[in-house]
C-alpha atoms as a PDB file:
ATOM      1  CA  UNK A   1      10.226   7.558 -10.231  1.00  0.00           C
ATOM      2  CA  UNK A   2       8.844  10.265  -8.498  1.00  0.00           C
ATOM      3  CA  UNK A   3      10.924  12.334  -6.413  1.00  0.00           C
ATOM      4  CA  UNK A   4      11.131  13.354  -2.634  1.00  0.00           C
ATOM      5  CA  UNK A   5       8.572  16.092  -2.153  1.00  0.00           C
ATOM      6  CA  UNK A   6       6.169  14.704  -4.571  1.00  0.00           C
ATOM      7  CA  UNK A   7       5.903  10.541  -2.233  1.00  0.00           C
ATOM      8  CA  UNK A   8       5.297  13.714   0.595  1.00  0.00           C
ATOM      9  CA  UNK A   9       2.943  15.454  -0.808  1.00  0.00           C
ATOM     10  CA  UNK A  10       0.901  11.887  -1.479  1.00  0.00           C
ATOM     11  CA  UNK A  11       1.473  11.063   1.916  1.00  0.00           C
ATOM     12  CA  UNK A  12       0.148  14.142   3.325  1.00  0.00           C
ATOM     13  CA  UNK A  13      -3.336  13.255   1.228  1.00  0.00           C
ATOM     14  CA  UNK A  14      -2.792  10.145   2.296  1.00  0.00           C
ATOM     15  CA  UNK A  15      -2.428  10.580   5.839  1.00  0.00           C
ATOM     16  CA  UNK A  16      -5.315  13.359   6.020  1.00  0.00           C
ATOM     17  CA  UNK A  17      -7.816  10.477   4.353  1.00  0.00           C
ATOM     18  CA  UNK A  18      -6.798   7.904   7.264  1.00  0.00           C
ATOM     19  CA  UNK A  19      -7.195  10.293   9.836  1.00  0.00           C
ATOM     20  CA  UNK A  20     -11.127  11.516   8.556  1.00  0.00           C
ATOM     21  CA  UNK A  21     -12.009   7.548   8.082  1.00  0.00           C
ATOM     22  CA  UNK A  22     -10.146   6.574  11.344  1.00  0.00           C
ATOM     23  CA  UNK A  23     -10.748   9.577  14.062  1.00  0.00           C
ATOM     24  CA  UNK A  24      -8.773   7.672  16.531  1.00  0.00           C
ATOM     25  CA  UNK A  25      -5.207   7.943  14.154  1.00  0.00           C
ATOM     26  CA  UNK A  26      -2.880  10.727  15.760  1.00  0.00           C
ATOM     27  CA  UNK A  27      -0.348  12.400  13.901  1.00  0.00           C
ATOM     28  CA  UNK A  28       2.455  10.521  15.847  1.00  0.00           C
ATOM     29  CA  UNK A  29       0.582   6.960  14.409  1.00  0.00           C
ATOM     30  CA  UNK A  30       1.028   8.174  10.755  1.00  0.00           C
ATOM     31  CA  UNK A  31       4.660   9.309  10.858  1.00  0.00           C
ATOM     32  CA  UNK A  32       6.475   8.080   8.120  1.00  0.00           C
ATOM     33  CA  UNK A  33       9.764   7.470   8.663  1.00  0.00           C
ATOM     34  CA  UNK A  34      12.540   5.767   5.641  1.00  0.00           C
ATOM     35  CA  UNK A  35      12.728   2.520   6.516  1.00  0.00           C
ATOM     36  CA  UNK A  36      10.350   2.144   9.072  1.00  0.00           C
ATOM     37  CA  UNK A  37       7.533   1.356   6.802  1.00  0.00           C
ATOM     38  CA  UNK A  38       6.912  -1.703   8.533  1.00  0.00           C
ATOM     39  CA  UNK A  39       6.293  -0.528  12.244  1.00  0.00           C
ATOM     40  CA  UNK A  40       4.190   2.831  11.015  1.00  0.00           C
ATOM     41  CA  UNK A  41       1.817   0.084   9.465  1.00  0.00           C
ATOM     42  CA  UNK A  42       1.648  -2.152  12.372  1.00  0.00           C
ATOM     43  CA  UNK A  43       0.828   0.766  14.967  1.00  0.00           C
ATOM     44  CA  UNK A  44      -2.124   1.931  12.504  1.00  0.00           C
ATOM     45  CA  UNK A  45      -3.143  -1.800  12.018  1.00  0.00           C
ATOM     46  CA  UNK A  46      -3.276  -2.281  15.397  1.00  0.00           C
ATOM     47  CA  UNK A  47      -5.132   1.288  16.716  1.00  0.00           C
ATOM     48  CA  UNK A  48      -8.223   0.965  14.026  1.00  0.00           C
ATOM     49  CA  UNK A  49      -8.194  -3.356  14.366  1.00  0.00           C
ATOM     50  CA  UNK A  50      -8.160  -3.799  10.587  1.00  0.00           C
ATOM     51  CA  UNK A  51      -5.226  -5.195   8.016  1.00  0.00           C
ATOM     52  CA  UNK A  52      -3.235  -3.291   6.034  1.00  0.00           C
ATOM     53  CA  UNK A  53      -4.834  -4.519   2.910  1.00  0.00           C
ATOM     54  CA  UNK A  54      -8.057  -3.259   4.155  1.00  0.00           C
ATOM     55  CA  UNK A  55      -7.356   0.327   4.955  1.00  0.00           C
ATOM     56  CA  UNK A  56      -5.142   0.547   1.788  1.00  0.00           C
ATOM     57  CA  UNK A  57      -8.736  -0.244   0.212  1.00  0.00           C
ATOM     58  CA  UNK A  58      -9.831   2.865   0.947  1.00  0.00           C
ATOM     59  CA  UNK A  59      -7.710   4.796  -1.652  1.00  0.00           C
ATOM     60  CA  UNK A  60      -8.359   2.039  -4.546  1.00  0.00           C
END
């Protein structure tokens, strides 16, 4: 399992991808917070108008 800084680190990549493909994606849509998965997803599904399955495409 892969510890604390390294699920950062791939979020920062992560995070820095959504934000070239999706201009319109602040820093404050993308905050990742324990536990609050859920509602960080919804706010980014709702800004670009696409599911989550579809922008998770992107890093397939």
């Amino acid at each position: 399992m892969p510890n604390s800084t390294e699920i950062r680190g791939n979020w920062d990549e992560m995070k820095g991808k959504l934000k070239q493909k999706y201009g319109e994606l602040t820093d404050d849509d993308l905050t990742y917070e324990e536990g609050k998965e859920d509602e960080m997803w919804g706010r980014v599904e709702k800004k670009v108008g696409k599911a989550k399955k579809e922008i998770m495409s992107l890093f397939e």
